[in-house]
N, C-alpha and C. Protein backbone atom coordinates (compact mmCIF):
# COMPACT_ATOMS: atom_id res chain seq x y z
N UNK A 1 158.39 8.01 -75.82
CA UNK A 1 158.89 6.76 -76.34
C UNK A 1 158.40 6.59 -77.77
N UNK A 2 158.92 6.57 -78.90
CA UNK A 2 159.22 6.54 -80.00
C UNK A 2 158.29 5.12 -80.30
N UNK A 3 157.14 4.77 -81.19
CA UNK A 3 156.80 3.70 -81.61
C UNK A 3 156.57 3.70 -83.13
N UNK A 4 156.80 2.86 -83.50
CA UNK A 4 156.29 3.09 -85.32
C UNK A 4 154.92 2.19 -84.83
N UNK A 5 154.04 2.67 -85.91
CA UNK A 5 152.57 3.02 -86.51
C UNK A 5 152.72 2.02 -87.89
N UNK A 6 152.52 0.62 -87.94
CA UNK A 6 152.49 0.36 -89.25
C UNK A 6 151.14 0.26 -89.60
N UNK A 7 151.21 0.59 -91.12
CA UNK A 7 149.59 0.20 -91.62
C UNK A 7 149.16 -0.69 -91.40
N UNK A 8 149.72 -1.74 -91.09
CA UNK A 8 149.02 -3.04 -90.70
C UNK A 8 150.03 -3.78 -89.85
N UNK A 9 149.30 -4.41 -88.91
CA UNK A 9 150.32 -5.65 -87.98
C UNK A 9 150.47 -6.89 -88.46
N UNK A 10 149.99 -7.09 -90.22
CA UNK A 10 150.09 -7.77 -90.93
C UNK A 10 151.46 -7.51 -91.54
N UNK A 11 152.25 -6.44 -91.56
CA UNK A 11 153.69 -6.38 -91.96
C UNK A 11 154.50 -6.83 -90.83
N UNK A 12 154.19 -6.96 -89.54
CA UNK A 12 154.58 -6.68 -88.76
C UNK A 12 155.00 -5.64 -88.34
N UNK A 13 156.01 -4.96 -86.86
CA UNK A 13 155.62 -4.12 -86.56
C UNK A 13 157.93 -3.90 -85.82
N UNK A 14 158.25 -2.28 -85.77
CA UNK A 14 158.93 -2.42 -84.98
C UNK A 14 158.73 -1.27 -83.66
N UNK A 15 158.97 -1.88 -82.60
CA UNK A 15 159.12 -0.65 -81.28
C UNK A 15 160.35 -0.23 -81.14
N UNK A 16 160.67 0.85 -80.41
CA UNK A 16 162.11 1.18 -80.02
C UNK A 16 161.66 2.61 -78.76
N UNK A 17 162.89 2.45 -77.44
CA UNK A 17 162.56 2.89 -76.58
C UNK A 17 164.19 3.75 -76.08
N UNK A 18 164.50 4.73 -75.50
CA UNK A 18 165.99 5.19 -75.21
C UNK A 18 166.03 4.75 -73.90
N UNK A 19 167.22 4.12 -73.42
CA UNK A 19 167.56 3.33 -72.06
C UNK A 19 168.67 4.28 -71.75
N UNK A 20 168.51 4.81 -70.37
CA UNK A 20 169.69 6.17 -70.00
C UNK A 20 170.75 5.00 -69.45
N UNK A 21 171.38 4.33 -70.25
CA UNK A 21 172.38 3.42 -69.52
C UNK A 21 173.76 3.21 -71.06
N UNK A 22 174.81 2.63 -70.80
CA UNK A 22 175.36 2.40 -71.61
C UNK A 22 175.31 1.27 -72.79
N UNK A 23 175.89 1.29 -73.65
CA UNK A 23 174.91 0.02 -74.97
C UNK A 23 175.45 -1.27 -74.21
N UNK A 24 176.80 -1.49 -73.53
CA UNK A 24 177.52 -2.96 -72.93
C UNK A 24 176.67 -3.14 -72.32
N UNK A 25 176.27 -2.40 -71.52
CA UNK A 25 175.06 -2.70 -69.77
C UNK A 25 173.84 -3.22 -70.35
N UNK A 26 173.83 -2.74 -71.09
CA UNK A 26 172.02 -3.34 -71.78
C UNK A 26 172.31 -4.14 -72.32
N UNK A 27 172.87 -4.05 -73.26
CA UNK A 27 173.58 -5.63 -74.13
C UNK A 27 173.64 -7.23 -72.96
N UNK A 28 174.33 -6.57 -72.17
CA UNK A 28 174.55 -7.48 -71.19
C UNK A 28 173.50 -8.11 -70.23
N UNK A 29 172.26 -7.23 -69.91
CA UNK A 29 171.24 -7.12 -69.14
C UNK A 29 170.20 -8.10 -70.68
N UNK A 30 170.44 -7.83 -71.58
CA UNK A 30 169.37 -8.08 -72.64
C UNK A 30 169.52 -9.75 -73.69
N UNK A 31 171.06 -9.87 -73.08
CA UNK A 31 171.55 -11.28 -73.36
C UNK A 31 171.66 -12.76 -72.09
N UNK A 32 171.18 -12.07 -70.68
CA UNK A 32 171.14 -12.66 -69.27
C UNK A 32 169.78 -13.34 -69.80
N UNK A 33 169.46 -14.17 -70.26
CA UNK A 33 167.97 -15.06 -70.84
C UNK A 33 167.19 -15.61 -69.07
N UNK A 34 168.52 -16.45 -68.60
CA UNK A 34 167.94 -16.79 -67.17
C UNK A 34 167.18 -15.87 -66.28
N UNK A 35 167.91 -14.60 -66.78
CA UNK A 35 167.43 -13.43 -65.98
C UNK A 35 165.60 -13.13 -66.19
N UNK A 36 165.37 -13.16 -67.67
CA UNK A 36 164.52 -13.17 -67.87
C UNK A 36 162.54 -13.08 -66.79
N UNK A 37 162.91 -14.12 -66.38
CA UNK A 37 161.78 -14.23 -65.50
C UNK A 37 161.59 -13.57 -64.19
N UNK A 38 162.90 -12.51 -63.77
CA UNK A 38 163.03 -11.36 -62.77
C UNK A 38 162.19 -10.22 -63.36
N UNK A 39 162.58 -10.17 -64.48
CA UNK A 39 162.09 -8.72 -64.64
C UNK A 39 161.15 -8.65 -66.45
N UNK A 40 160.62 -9.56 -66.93
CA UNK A 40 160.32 -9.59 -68.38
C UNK A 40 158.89 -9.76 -68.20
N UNK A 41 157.78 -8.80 -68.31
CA UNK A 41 156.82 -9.42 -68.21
C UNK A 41 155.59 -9.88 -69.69
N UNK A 42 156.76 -10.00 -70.74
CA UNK A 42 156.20 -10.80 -71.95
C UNK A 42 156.76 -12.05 -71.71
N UNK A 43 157.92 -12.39 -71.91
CA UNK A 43 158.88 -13.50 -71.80
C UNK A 43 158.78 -13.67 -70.81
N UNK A 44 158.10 -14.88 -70.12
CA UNK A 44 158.30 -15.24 -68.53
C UNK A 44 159.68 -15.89 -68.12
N UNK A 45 159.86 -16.62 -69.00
CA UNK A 45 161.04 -17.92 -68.76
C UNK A 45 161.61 -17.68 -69.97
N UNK A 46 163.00 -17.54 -70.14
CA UNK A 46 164.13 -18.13 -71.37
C UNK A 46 165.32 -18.84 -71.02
N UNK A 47 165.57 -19.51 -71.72
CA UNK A 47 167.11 -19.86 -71.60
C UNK A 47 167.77 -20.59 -72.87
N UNK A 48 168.86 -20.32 -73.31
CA UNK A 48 169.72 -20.37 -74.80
C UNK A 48 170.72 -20.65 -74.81
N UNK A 49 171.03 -21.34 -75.62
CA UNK A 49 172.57 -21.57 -75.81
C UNK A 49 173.04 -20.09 -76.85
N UNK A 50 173.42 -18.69 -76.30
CA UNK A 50 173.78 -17.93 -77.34
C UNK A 50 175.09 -18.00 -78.46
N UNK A 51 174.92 -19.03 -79.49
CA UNK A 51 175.81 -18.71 -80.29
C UNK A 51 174.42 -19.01 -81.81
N UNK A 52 175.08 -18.24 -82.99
CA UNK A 52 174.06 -18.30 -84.53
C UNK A 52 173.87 -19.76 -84.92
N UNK A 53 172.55 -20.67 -84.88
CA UNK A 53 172.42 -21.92 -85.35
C UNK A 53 172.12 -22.20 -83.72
N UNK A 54 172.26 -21.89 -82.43
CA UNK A 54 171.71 -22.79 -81.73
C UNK A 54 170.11 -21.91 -81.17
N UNK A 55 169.32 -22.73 -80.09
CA UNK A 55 168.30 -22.42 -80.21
C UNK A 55 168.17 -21.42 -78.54
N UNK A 56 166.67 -20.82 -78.94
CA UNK A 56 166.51 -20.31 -77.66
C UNK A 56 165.20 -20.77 -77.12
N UNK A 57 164.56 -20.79 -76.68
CA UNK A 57 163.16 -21.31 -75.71
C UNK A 57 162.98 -20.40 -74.68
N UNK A 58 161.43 -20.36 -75.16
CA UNK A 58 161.33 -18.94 -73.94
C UNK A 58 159.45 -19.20 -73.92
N UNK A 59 159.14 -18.32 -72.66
CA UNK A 59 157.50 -18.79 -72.42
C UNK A 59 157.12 -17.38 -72.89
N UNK A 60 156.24 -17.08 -73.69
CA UNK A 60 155.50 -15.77 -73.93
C UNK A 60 154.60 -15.70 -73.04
N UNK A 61 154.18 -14.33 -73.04
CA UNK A 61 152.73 -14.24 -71.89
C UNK A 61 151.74 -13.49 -73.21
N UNK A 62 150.39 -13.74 -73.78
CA UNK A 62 150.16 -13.39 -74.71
C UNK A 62 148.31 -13.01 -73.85
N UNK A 63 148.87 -12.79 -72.40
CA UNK A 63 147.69 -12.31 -71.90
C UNK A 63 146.45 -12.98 -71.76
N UNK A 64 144.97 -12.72 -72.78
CA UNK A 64 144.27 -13.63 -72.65
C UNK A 64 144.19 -14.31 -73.96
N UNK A 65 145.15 -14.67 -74.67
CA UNK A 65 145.50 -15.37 -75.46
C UNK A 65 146.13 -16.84 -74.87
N UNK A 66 146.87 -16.66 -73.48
CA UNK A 66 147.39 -17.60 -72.66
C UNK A 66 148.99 -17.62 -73.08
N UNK A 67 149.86 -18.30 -72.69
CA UNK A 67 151.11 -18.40 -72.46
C UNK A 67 151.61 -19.39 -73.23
N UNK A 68 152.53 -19.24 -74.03
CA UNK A 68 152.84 -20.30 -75.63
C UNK A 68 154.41 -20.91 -74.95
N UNK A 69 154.99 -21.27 -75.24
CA UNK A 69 156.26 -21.96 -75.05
C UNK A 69 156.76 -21.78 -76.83
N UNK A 70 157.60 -21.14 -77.37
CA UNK A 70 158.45 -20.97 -78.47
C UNK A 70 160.34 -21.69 -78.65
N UNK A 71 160.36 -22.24 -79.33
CA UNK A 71 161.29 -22.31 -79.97
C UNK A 71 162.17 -21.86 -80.98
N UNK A 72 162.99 -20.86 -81.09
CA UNK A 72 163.18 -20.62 -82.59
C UNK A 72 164.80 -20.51 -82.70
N UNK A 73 165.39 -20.14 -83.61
CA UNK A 73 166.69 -20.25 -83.85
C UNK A 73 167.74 -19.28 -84.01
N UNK A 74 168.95 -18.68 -83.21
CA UNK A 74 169.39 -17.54 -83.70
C UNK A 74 170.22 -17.56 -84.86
N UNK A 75 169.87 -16.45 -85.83
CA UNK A 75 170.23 -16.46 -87.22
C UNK A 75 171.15 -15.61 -87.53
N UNK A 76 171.27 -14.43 -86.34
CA UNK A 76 172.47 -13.58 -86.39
C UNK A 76 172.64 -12.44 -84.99
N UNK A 77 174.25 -12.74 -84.71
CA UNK A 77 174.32 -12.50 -83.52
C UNK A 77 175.87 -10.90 -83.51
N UNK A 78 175.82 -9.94 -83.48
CA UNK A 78 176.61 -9.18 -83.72
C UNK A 78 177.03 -8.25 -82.21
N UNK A 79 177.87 -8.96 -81.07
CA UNK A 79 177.85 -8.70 -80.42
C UNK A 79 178.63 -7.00 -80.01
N UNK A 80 178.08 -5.91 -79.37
CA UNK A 80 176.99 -5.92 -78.48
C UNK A 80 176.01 -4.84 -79.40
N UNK A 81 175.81 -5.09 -80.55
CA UNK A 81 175.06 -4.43 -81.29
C UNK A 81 173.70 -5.24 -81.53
N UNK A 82 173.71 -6.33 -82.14
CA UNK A 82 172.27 -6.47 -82.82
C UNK A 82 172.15 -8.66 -82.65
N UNK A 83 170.61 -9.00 -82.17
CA UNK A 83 171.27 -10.20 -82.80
C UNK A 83 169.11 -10.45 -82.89
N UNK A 84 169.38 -11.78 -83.55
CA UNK A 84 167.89 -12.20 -84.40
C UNK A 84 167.83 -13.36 -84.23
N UNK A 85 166.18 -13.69 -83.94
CA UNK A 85 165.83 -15.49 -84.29
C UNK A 85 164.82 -15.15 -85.10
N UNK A 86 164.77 -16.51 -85.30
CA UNK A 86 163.62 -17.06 -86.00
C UNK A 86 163.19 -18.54 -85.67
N UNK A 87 161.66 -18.49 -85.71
CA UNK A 87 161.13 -19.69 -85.62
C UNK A 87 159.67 -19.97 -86.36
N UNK A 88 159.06 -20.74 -86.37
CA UNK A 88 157.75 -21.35 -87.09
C UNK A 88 156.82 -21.86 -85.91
N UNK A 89 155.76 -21.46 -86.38
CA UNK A 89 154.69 -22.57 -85.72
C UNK A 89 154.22 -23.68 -86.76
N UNK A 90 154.17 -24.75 -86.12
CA UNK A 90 154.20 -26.00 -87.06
C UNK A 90 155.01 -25.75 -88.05
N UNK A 91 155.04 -25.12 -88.76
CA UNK A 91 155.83 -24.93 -90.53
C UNK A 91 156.06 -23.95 -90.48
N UNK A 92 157.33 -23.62 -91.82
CA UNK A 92 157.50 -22.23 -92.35
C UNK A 92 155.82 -21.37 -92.80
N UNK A 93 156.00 -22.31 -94.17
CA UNK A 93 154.51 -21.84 -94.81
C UNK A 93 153.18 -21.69 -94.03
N UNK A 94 153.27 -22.06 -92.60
CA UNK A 94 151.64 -21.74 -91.36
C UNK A 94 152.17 -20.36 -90.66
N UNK A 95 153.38 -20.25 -90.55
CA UNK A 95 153.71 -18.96 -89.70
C UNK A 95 155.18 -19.25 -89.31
N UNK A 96 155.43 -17.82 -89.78
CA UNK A 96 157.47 -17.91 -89.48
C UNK A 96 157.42 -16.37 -88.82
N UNK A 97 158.17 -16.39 -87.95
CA UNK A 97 158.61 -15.15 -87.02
C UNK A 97 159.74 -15.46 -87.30
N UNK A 98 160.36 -13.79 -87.49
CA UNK A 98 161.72 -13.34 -87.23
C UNK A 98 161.68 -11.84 -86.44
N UNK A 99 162.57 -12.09 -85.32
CA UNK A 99 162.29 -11.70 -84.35
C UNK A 99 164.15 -10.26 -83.92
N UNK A 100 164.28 -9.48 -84.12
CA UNK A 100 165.79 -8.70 -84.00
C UNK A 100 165.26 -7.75 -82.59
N UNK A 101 166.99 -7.85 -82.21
CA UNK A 101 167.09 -6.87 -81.15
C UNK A 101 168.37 -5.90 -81.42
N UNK A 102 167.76 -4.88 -81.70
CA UNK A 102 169.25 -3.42 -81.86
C UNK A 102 169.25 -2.93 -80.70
N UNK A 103 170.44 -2.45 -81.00
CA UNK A 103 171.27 -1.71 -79.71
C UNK A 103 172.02 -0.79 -80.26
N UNK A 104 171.71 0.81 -79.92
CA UNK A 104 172.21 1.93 -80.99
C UNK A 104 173.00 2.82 -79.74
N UNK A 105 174.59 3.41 -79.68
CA UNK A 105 174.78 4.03 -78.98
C UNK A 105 173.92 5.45 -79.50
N UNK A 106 173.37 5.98 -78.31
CA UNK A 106 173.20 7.61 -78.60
C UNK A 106 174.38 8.38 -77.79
N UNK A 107 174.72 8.25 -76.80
CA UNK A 107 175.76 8.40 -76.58
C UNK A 107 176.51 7.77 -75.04
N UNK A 108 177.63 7.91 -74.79
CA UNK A 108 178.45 7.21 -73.45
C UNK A 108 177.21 6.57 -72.35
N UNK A 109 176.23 7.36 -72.32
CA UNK A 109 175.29 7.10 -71.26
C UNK A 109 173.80 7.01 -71.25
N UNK A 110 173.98 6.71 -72.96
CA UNK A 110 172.40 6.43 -73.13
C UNK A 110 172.38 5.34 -74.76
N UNK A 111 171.23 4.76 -74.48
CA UNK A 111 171.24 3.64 -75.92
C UNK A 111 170.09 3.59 -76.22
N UNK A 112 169.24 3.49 -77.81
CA UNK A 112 168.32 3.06 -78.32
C UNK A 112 168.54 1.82 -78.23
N UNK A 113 166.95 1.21 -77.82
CA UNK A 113 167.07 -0.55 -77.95
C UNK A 113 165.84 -0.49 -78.97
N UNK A 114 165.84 -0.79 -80.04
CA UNK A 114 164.74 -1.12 -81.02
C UNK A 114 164.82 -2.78 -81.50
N UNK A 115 163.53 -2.93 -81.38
CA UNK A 115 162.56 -4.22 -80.88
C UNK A 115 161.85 -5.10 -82.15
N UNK A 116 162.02 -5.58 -82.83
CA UNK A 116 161.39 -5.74 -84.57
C UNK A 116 161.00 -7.20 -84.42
N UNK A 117 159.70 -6.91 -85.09
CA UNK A 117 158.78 -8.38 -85.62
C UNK A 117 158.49 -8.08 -86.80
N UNK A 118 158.63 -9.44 -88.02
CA UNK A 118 158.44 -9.33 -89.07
C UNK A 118 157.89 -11.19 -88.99
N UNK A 119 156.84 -10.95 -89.66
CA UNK A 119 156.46 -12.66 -89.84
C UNK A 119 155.43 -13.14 -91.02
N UNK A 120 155.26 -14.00 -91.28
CA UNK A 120 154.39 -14.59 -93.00
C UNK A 120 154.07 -15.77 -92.65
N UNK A 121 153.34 -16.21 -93.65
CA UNK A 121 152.74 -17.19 -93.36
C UNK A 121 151.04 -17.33 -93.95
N UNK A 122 150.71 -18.39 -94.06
CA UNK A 122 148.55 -18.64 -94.06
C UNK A 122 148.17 -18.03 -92.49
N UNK A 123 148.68 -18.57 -91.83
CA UNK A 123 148.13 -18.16 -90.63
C UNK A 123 147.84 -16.79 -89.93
N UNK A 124 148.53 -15.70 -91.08
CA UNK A 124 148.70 -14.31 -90.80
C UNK A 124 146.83 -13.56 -90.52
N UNK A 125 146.47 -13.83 -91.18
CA UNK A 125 144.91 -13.19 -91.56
C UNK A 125 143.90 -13.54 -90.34
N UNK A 126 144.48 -14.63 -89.85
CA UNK A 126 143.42 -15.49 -88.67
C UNK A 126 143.99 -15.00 -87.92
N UNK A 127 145.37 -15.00 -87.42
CA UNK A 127 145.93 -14.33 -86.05
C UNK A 127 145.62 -12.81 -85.73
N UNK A 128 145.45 -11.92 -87.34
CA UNK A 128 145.48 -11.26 -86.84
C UNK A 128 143.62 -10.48 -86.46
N UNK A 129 142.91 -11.22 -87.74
CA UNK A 129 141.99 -10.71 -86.63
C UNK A 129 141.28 -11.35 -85.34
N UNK A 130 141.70 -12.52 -84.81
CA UNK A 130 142.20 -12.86 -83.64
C UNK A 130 142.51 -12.10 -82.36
N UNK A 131 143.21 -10.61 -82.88
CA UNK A 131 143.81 -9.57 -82.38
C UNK A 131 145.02 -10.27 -81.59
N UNK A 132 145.63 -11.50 -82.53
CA UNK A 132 146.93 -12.09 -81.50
C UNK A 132 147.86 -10.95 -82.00
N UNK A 133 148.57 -10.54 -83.05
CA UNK A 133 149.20 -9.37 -83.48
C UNK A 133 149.31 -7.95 -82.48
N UNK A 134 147.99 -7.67 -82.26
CA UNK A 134 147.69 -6.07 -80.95
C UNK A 134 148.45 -6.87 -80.01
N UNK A 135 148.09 -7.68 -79.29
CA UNK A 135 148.33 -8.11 -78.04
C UNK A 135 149.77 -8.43 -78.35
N UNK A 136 150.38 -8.84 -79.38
CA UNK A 136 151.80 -9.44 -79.14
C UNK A 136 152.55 -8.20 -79.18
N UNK A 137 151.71 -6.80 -79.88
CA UNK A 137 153.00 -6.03 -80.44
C UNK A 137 152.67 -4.97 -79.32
N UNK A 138 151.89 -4.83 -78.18
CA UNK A 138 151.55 -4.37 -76.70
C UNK A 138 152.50 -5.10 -75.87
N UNK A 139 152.86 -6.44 -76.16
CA UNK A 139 154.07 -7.16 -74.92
C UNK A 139 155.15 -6.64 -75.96
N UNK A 140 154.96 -6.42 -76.71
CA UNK A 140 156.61 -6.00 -77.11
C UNK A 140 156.80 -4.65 -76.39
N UNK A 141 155.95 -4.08 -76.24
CA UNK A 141 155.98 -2.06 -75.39
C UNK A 141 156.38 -2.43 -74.13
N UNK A 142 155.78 -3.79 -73.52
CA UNK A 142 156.02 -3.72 -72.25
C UNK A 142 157.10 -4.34 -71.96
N UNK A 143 157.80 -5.13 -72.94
CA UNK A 143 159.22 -5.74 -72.65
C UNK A 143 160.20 -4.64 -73.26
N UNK A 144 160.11 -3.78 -73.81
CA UNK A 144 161.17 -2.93 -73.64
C UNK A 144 160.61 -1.82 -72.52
N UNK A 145 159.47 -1.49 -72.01
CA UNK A 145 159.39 -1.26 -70.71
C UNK A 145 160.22 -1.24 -69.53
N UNK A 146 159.74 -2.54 -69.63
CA UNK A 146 160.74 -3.65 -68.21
C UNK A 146 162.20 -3.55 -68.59
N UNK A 147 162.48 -3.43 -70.07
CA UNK A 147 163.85 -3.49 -69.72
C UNK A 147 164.98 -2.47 -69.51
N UNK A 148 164.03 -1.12 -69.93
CA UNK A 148 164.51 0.43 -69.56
C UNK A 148 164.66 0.31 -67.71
N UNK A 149 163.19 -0.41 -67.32
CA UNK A 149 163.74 -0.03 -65.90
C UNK A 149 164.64 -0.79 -65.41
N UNK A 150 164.59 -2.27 -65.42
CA UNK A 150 165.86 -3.05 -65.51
C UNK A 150 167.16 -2.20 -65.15
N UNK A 151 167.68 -1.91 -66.59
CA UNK A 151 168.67 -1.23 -67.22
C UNK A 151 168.87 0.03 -66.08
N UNK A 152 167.99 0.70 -65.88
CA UNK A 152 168.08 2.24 -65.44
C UNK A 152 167.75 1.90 -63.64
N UNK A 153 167.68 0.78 -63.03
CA UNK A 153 168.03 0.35 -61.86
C UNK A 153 166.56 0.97 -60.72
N UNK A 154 165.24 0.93 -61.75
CA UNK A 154 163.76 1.44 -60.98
C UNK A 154 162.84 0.52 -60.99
């Protein structure tokens, strides 16, 4: 499983994993938000109105960091290829996440799903030696984890 190595989790970070399934099936499996809490074990709970400008809400599991409740906004939605939010804690300028999900055919019966966090902010330097950054970009391994097996029916 393919991970990028950034110099710092201060750039943020992206994962990406190959799902032996087709890009619709995952697309479809990866846009089910309700579904979420069957099989996600970063995201406990989501649910969204999916269209660009409305919002999504979802419970993170951030381990022993504890479990956050997020809000953020989708900013671009390119169906069944790619779509993105973004949200803030308290403010832009304390901490802004933007958050993308790709979906790459490799071919008829298999898809890259690559996983991307990019975020800024004052709050960057404290979170991360905090080690909230390790731990968030470890539930990102394990939510495309869960969603290979999902997807691949194990």
């Amino acid at each position: 499983m393919p991970v990028s190595n950034p110099k710092s989790l201060l750039e943020g970070w992206v994962t990406e994993i190959i799902i032996n399934a087709p890009k619709q099936f995952v697309w479809n499996r990866l846009v089910d938000f309700e579904a979420y809490k069957d099989w996600n074990p970063f995201v406990r709970e989501a649910s969204a109105e999916f269209k660009v400008g409305s919002n999504i809400r979802f419970l993170e599991d951030l381990q022993e960091f504890g479990q956050h409740w997020i809000t953020a906004k989708f900013m671009l939605i390119q169906e069944p290829d790619e779509f993105v939010w973004q949200g803030n804690v308290f403010a832009d300028f304390l901490f802004k996440v933007r958050h993308g999900f790709k979906l790459e055919s490799i071919d008829e019966k298999q898809t890259r799903f690559i996983h991307s966090h990019r975020h800024t902010g004052l709050l960057l330097l404290y979170l991360d030696r905090r080690g909230v950054f390790l731990r968030s970009r470890e539930g990102y391994i394990r939510y495309n984890e869960a969603l290979k097996k999902f997807c691949e029916g194990s």
